[in-house]
C-alpha atoms as a PDB file:
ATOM      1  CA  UNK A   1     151.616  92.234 105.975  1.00  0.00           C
ATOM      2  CA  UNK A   2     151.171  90.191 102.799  1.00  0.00           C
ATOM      3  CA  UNK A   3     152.143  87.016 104.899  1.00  0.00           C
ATOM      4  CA  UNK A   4     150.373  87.390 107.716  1.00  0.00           C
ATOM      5  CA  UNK A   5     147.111  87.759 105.586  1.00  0.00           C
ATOM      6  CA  UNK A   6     147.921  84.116 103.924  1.00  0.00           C
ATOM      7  CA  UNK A   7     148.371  82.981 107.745  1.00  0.00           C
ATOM      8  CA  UNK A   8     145.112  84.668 109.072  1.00  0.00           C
ATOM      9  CA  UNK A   9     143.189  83.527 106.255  1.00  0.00           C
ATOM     10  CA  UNK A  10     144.513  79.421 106.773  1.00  0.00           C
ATOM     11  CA  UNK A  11     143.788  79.018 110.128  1.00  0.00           C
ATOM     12  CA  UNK A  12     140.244  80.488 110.160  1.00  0.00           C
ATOM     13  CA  UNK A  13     139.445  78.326 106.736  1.00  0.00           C
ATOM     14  CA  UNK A  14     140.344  75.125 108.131  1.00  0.00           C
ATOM     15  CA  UNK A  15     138.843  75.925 111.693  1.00  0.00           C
ATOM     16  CA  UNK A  16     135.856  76.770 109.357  1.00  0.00           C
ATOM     17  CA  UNK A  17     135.987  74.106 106.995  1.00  0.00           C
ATOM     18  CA  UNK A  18     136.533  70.960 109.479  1.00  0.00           C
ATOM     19  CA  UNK A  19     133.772  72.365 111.378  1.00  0.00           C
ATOM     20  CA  UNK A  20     131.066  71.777 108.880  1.00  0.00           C
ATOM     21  CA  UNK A  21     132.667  69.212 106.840  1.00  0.00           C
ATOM     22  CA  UNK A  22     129.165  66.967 107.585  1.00  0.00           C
ATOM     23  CA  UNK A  23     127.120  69.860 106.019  1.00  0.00           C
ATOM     24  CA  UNK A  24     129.347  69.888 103.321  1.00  0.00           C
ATOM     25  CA  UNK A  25     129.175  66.290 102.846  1.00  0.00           C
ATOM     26  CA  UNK A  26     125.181  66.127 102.650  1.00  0.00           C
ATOM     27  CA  UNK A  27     125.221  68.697 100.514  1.00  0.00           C
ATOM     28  CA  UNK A  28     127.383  66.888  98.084  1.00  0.00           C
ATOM     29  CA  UNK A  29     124.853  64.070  98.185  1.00  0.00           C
ATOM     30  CA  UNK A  30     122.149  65.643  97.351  1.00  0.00           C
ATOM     31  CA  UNK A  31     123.309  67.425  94.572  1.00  0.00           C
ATOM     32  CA  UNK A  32     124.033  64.016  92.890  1.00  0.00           C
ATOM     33  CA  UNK A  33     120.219  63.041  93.987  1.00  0.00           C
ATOM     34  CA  UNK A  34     118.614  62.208  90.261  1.00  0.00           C
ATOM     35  CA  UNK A  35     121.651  61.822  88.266  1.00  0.00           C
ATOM     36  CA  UNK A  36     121.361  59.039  85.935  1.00  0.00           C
ATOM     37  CA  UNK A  37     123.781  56.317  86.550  1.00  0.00           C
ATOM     38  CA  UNK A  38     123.648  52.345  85.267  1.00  0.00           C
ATOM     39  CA  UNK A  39     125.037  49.859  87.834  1.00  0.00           C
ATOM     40  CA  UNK A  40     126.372  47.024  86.281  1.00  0.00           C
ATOM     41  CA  UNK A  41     125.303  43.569  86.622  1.00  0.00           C
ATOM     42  CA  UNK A  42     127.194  42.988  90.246  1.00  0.00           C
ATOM     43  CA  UNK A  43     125.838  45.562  91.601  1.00  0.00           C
ATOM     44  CA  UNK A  44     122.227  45.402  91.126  1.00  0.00           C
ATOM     45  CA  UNK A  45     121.371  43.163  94.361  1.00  0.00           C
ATOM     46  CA  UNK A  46     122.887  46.425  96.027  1.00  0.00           C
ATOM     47  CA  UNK A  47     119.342  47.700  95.397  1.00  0.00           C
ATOM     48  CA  UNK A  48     115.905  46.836  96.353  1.00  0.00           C
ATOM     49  CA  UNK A  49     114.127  45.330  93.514  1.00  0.00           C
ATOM     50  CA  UNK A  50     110.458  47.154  92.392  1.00  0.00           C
ATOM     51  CA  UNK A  51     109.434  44.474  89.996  1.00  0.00           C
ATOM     52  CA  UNK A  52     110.356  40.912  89.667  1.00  0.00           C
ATOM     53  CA  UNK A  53     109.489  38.340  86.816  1.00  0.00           C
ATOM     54  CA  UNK A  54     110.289  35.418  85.529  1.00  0.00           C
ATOM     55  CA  UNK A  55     111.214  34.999  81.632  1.00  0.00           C
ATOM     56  CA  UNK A  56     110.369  32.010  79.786  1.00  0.00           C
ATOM     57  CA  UNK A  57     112.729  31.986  76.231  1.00  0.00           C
ATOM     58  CA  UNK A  58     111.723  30.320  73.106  1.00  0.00           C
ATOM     59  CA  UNK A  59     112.817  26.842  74.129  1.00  0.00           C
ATOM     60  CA  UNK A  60     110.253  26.720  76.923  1.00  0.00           C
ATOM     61  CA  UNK A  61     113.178  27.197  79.877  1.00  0.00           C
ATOM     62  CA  UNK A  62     112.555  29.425  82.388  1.00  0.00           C
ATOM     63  CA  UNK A  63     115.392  32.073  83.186  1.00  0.00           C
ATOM     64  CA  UNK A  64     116.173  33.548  86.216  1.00  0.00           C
ATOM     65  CA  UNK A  65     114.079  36.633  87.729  1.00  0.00           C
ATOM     66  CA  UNK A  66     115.033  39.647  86.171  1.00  0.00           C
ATOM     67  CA  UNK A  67     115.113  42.445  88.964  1.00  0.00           C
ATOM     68  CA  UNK A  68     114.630  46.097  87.700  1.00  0.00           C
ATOM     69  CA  UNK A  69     116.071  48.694  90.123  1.00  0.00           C
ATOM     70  CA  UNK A  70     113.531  51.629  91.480  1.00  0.00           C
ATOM     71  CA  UNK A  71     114.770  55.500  90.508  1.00  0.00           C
ATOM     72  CA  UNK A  72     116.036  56.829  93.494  1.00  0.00           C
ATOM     73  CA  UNK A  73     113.743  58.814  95.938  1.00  0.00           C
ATOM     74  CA  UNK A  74     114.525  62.179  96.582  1.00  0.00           C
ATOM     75  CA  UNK A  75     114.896  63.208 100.231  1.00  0.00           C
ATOM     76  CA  UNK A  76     115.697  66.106 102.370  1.00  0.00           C
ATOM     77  CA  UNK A  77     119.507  67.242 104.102  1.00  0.00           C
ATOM     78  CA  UNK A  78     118.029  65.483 107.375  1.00  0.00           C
ATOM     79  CA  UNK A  79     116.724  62.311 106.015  1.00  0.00           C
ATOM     80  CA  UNK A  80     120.041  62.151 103.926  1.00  0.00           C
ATOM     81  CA  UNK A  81     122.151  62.800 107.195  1.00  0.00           C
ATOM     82  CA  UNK A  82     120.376  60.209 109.394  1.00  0.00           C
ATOM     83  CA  UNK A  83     120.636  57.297 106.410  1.00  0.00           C
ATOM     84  CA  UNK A  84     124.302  58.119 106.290  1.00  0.00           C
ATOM     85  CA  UNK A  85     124.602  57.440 109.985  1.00  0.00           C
ATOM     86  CA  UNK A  86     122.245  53.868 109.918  1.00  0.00           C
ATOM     87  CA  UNK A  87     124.423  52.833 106.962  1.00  0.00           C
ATOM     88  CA  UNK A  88     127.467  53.702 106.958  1.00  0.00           C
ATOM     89  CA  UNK A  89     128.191  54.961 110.819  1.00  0.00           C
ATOM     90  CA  UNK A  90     129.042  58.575 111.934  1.00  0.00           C
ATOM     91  CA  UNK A  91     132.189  58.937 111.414  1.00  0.00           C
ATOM     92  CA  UNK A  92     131.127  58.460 107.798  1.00  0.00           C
ATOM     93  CA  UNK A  93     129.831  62.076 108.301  1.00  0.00           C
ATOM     94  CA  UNK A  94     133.510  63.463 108.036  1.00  0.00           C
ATOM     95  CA  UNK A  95     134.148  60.989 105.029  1.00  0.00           C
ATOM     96  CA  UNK A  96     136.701  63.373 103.210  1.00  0.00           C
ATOM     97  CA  UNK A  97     137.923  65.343 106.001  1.00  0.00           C
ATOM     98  CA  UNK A  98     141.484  65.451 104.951  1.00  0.00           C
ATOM     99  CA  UNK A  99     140.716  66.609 101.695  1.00  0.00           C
ATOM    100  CA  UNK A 100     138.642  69.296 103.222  1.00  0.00           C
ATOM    101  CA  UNK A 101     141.843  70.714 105.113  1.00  0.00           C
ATOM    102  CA  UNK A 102     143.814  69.990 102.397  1.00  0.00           C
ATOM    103  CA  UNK A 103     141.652  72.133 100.006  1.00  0.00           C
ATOM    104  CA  UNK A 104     141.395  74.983 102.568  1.00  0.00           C
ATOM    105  CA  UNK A 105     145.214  74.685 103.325  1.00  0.00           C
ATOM    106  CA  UNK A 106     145.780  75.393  99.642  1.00  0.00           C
ATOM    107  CA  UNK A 107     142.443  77.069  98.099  1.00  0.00           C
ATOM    108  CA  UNK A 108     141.477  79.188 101.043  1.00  0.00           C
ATOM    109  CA  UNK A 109     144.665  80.300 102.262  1.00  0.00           C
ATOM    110  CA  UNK A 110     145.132  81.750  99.087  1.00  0.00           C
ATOM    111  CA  UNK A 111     142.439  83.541  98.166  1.00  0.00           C
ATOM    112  CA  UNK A 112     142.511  85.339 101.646  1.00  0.00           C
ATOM    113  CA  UNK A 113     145.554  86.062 101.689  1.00  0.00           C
ATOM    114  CA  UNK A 114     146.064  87.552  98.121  1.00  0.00           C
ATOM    115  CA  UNK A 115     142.173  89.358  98.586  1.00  0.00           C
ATOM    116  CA  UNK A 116     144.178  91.037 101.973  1.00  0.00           C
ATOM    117  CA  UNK A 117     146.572  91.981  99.718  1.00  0.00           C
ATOM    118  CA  UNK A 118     144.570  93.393  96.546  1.00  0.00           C
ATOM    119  CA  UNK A 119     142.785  94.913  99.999  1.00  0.00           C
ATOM    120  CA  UNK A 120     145.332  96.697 101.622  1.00  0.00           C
ATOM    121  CA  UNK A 121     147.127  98.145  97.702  1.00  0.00           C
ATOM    122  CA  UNK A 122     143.521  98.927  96.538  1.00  0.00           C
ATOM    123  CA  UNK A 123     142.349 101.162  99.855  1.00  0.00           C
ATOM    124  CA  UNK A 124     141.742 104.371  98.804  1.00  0.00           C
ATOM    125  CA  UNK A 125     144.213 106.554 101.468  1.00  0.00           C
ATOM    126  CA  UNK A 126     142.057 109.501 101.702  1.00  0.00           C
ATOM    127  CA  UNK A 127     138.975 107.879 102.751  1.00  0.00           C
ATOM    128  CA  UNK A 128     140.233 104.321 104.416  1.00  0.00           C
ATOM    129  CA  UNK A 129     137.499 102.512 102.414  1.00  0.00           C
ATOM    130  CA  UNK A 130     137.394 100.096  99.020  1.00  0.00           C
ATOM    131  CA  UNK A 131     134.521 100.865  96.627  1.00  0.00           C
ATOM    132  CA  UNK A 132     132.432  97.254  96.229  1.00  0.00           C
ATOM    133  CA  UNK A 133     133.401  97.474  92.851  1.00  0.00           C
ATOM    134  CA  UNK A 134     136.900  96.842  93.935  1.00  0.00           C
ATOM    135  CA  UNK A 135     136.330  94.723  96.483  1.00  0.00           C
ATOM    136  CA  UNK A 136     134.185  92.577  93.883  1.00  0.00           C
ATOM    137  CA  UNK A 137     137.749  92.692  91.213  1.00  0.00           C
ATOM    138  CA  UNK A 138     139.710  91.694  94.272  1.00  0.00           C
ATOM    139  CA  UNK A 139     137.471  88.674  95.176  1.00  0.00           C
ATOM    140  CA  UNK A 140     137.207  87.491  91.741  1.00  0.00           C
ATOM    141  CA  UNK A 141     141.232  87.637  91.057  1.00  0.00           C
ATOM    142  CA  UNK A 142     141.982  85.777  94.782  1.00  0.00           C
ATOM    143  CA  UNK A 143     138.935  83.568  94.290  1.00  0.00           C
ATOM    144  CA  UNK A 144     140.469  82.457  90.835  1.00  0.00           C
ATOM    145  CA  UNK A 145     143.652  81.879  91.436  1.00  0.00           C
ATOM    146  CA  UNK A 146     142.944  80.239  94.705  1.00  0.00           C
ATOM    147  CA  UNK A 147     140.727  77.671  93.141  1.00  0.00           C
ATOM    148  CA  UNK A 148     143.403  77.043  90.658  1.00  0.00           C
ATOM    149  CA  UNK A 149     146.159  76.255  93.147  1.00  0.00           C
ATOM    150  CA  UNK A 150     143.278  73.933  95.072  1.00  0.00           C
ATOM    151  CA  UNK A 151     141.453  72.330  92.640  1.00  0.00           C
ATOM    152  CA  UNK A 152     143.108  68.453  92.879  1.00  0.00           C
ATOM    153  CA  UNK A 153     142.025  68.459  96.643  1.00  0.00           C
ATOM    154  CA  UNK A 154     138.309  69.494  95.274  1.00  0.00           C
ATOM    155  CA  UNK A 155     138.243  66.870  93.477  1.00  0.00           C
ATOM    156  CA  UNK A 156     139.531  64.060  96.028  1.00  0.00           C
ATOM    157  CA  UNK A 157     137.181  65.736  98.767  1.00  0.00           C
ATOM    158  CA  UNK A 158     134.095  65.499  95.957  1.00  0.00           C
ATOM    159  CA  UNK A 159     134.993  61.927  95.273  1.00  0.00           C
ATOM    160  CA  UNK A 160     135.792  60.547  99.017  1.00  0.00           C
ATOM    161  CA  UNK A 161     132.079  62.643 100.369  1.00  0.00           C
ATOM    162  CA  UNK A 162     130.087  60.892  97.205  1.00  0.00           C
ATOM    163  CA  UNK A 163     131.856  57.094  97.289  1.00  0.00           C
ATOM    164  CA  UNK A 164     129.541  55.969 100.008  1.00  0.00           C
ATOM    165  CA  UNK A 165     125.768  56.789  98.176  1.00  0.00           C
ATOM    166  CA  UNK A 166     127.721  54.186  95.064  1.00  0.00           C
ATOM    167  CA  UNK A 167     126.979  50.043  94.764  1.00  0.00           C
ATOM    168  CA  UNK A 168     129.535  48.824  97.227  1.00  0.00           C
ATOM    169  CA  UNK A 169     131.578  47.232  93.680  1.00  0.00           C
ATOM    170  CA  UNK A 170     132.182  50.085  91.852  1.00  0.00           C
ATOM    171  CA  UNK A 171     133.545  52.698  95.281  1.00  0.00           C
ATOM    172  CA  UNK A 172     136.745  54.108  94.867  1.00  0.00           C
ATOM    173  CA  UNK A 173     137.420  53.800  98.472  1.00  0.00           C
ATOM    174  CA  UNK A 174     140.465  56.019  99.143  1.00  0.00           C
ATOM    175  CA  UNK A 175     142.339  55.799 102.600  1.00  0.00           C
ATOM    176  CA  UNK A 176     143.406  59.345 102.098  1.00  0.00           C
ATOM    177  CA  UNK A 177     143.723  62.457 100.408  1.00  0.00           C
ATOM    178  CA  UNK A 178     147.175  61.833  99.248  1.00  0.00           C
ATOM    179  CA  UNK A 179     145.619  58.128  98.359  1.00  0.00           C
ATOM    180  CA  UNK A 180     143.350  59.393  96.277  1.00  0.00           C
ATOM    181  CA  UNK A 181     145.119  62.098  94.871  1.00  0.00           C
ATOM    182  CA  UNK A 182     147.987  59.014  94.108  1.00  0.00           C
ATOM    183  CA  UNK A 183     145.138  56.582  92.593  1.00  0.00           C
ATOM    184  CA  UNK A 184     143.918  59.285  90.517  1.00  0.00           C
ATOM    185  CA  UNK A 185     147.081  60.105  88.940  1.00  0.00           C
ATOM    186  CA  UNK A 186     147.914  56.008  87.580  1.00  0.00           C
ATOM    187  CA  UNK A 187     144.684  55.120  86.893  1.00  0.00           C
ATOM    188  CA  UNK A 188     143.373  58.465  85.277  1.00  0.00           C
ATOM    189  CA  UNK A 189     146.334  60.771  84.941  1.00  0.00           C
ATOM    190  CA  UNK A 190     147.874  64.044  86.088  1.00  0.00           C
ATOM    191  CA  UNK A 191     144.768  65.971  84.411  1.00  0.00           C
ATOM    192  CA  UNK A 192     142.359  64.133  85.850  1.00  0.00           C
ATOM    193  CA  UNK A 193     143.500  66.526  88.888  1.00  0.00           C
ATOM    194  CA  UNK A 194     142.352  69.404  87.451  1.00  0.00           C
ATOM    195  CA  UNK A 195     139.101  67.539  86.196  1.00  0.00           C
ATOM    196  CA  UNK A 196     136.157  70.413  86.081  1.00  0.00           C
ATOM    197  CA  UNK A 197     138.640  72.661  86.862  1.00  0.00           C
ATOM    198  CA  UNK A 198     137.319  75.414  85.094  1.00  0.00           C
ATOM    199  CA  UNK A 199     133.988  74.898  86.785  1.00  0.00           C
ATOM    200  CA  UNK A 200     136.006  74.893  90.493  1.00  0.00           C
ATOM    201  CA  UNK A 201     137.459  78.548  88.638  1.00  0.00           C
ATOM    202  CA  UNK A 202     134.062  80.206  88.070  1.00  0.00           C
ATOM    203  CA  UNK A 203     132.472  79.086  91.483  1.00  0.00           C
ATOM    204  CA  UNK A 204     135.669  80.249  93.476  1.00  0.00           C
ATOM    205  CA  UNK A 205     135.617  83.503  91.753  1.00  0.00           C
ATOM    206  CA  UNK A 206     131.893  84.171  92.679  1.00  0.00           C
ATOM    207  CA  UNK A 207     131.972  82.528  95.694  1.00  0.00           C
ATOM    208  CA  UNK A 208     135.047  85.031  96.966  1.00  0.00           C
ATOM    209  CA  UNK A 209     133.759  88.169  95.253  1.00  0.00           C
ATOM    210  CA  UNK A 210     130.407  87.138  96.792  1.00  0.00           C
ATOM    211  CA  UNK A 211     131.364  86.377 100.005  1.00  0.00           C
ATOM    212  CA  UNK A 212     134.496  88.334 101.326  1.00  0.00           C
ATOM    213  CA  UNK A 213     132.914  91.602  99.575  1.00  0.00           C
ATOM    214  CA  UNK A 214     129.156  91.323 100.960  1.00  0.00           C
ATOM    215  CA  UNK A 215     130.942  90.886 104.412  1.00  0.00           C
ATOM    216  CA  UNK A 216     133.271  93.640 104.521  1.00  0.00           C
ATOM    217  CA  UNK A 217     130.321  96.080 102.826  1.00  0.00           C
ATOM    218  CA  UNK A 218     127.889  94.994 105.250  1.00  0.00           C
ATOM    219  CA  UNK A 219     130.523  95.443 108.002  1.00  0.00           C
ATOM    220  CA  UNK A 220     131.290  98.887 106.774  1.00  0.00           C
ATOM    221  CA  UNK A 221     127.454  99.731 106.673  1.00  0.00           C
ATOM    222  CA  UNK A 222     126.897  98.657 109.988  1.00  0.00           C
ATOM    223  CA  UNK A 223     129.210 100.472 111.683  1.00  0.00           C
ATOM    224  CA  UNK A 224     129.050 103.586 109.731  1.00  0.00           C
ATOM    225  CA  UNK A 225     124.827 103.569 110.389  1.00  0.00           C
ATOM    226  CA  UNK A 226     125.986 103.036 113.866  1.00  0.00           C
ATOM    227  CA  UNK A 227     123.805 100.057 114.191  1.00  0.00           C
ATOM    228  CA  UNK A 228     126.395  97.510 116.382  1.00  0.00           C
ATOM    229  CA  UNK A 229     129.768  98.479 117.645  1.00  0.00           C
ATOM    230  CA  UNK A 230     133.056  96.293 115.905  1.00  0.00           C
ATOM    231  CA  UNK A 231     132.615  93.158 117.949  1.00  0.00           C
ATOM    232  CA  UNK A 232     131.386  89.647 117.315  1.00  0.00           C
ATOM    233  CA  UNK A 233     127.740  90.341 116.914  1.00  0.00           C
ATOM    234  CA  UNK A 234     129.087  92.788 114.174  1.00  0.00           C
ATOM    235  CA  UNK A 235     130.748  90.098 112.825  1.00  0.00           C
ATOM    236  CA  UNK A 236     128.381  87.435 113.063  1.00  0.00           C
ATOM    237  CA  UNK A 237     125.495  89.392 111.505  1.00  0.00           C
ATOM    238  CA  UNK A 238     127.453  90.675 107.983  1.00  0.00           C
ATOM    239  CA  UNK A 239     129.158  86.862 108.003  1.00  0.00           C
ATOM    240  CA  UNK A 240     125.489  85.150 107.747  1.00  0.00           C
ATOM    241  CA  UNK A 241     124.373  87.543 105.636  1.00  0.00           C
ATOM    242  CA  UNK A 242     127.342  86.817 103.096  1.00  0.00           C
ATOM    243  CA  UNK A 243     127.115  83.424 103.611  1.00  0.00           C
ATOM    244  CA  UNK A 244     123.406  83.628 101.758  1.00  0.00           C
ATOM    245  CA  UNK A 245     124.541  85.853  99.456  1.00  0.00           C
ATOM    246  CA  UNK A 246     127.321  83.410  98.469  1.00  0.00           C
ATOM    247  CA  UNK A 247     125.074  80.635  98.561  1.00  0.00           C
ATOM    248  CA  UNK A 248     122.326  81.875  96.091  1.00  0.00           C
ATOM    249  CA  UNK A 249     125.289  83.208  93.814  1.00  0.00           C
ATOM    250  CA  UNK A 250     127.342  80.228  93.701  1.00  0.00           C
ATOM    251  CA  UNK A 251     124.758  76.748  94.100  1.00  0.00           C
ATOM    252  CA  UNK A 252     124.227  76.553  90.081  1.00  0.00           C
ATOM    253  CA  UNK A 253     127.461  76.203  89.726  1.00  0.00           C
ATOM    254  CA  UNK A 254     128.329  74.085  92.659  1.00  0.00           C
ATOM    255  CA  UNK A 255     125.911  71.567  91.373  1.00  0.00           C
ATOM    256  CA  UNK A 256     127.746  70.966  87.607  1.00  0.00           C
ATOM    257  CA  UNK A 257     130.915  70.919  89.746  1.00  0.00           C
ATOM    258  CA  UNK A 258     130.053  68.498  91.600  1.00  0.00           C
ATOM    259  CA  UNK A 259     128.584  66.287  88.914  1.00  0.00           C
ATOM    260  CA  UNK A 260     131.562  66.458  86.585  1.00  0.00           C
ATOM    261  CA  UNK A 261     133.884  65.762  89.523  1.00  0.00           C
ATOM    262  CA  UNK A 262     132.823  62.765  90.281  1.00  0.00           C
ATOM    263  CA  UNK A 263     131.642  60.950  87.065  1.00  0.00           C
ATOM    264  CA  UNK A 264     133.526  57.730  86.506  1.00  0.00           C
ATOM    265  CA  UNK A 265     135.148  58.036  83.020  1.00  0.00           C
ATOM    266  CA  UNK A 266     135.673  54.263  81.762  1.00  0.00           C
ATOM    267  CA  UNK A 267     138.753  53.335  79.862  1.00  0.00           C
ATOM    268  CA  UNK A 268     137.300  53.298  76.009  1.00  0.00           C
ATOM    269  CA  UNK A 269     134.217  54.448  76.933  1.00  0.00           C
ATOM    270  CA  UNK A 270     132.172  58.101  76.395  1.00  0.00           C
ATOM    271  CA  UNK A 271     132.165  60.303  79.964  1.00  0.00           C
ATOM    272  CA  UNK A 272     128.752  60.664  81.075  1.00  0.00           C
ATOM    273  CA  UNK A 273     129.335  64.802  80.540  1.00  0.00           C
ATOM    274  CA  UNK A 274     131.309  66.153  77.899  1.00  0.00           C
ATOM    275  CA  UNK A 275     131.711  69.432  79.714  1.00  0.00           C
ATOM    276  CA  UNK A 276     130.172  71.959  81.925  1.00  0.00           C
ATOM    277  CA  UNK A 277     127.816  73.495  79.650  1.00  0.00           C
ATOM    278  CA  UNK A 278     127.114  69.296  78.291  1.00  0.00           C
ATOM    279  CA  UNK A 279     126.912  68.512  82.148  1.00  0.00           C
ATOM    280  CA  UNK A 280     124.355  71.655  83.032  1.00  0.00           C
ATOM    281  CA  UNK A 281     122.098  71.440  80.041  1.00  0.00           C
ATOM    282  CA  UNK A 282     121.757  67.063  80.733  1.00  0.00           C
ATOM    283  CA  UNK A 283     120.703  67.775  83.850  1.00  0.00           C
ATOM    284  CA  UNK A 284     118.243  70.387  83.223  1.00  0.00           C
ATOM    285  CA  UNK A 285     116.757  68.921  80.705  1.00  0.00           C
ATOM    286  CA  UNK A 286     116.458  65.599  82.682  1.00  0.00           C
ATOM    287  CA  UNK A 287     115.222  67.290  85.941  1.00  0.00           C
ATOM    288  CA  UNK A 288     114.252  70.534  85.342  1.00  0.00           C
ATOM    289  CA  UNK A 289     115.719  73.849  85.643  1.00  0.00           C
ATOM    290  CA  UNK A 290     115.613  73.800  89.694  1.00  0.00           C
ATOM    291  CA  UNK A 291     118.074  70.579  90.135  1.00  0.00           C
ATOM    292  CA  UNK A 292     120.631  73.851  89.510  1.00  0.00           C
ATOM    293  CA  UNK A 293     119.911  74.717  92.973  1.00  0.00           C
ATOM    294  CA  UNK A 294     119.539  70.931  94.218  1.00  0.00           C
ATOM    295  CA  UNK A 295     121.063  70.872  97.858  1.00  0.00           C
ATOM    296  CA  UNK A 296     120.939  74.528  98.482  1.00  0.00           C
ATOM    297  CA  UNK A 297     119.320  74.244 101.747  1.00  0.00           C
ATOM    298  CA  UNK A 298     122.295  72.252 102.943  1.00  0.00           C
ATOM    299  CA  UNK A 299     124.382  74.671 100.804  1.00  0.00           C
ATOM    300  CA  UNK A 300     122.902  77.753 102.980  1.00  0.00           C
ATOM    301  CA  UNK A 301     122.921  75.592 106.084  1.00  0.00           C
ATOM    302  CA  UNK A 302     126.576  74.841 105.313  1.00  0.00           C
ATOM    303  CA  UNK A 303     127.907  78.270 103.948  1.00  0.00           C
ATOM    304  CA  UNK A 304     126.084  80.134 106.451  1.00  0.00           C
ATOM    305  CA  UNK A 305     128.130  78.459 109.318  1.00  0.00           C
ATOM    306  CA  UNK A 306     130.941  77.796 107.684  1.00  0.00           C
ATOM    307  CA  UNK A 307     131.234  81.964 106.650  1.00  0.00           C
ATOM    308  CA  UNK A 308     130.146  82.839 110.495  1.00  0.00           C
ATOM    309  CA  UNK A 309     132.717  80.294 112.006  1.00  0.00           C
ATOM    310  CA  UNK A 310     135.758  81.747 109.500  1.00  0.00           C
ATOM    311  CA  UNK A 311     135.393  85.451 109.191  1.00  0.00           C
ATOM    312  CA  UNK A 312     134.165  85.217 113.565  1.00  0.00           C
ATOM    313  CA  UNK A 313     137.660  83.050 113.788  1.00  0.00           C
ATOM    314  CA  UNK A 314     139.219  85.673 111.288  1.00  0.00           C
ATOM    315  CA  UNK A 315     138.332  88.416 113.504  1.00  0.00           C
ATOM    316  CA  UNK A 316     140.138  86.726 116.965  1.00  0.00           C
ATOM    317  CA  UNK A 317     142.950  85.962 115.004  1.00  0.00           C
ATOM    318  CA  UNK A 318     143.492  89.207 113.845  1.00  0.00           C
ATOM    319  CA  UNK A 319     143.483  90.170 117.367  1.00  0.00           C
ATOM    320  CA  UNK A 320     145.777  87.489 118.720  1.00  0.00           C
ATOM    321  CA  UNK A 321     148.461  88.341 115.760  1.00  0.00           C
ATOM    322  CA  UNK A 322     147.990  92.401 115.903  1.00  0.00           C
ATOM    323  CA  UNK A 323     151.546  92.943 117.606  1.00  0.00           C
ATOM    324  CA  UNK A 324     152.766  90.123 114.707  1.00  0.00           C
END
């Protein structure tokens, strides 16, 4: 039983996951919309100029025009998606992809399998239900430990979706998962792996207590109030509803993630965050308390999906490995 819950749980996460790897992508972007970043001196005819003048030194010479970059403009999940496509191509839209399956293949198929397992031990016999509470301990223990086992391919999927919005100098420009896992580890080190790691911890644990529990309680409650029989409108409706559930829970969080993941850390020089709590209170003192929940219309617009297409996928898989 405890196996077949690891196997369930895989193949609906990465049928999920490589399904809305483009929301996922644009969502990444825009929660890095407004972070303060200095190009270097190659890089700044990678931008537009807003102001151009020429500066005339004590000798009399004239220097060359000194070009001062415009902040970046802050746009929506469509606008975002359709510059992606003019610039970089479409298939830029699954930038990452292998990391994606790679951190579902290891994150997801953990924490569904081990929350099946907390399920099935934690079931009272009596009644054939889980109090929330429980379900809530059993997300937060699965969601944990899944995100520790996953959090390296978090990091090379945050890094490979967010190298295209950089100068075209300073991109990383991985081939692969395993390439960027590989250049992270000589240029950076082994911990550089688990960079933000305890960030990728929290989220996964509120993100799994949020999500699988919301969906099997609102399951429950459906069928129990008699509302829909067990079939996939059942399944769709207490999926989307987790899905925003997860989404408002969990979008603080995903934005510091996503920040310290993918700061470049210079060899002698100070990281841009020292931490989470360094990371969150930068950015909300530079943009306001609300840049927390920066991207969460592509968040919900990705989450809700992605939670329809894996516990909907869940569900048929269940049925295809019953006599398993």
């Amino acid at each position: 039983m405890g196996l077949k819950g690891f196997v369930e749980g895989g193949i609906a996460s990465i049928v999920a996951g490589a399904s809305t790897h483009p929301l996922d992508l644009i969502k990444v972007r825009m929660q890095l919309q407004g972070e303060s970043y200095l190009p270097n001196p190659a890089s700044i005819q990678a931008f537009r100029p807003a102001i151009a003048f020429n500066t005339v030194s004590a000798a009399g010479n004239i220097s060359l025009p000194v070009e001062i970059p415009p902040p970046p403009s802050r746009v929506g999940p469509i606008s975002i998606g359709c510059r992606i496509i003019q610039s970089e191509g479409v298939s830029a839209l699954f930038t990452g992809v292998s990391a994606t399956i790679l951190r579902q293949t290891l994150y997801s198929t953990t924490r569904m399998g081990l929350y099946d397992i907390l399920k099935h031990k934690w079931t009272e016999q009596d009644t054939g239900s889980m109090p929330l509470l429980r379900k809530i301990l059993a997300g937060l223990i699965s969601g944990g430990v899944g995100a520790a086992v996953g959090n390296p391919a978090d990091v090379a999927m945050v890094r490979m979706q967010a190298d295209g919005r950089l100068p075209i100098d300073q991109r990383r420009n991985y081939k692969s998962v395993f390439d960027a896992l590989t250049q992270m580890s000589k240029q950076e080190g082994i911990a550089s792996l688990w960079r933000g790691s305890s960030l990728t911890v929290n989220r996964a644990m509120i993100v799994t207590a949020s999500q699988l529990a919301s969906y099997d309680q609102i399951k429950e409650i459906i069928l129990q109030k008699g509302v829909m029989n067990d079939g996939i409108g059942t399944h769709v409706t207490a999926s989307f509803a987790a899905g925003f559930v997860a989404s408002v829970a969990s979008n603080p969080i995903d934005v510091i993630k996503t920040r310290v993941m993918n700061m470049k850390v210079e060899a002698g020089a100070e990281p841009p965050y020292k931490g989470a709590l360094d990371c969150a209170m930068k950015t909300v003192r530079a943009e306001g308390p609300m840049a927390l929940y920066k991207g969460f219309i592509p968040t919900i617009s990705r989450q809700g999906p992605f939670t329809v297409v894996l516990f909907v996928t869940l569900e048929q898989v269940r049925k295809l490995l019953k006599d398993f």
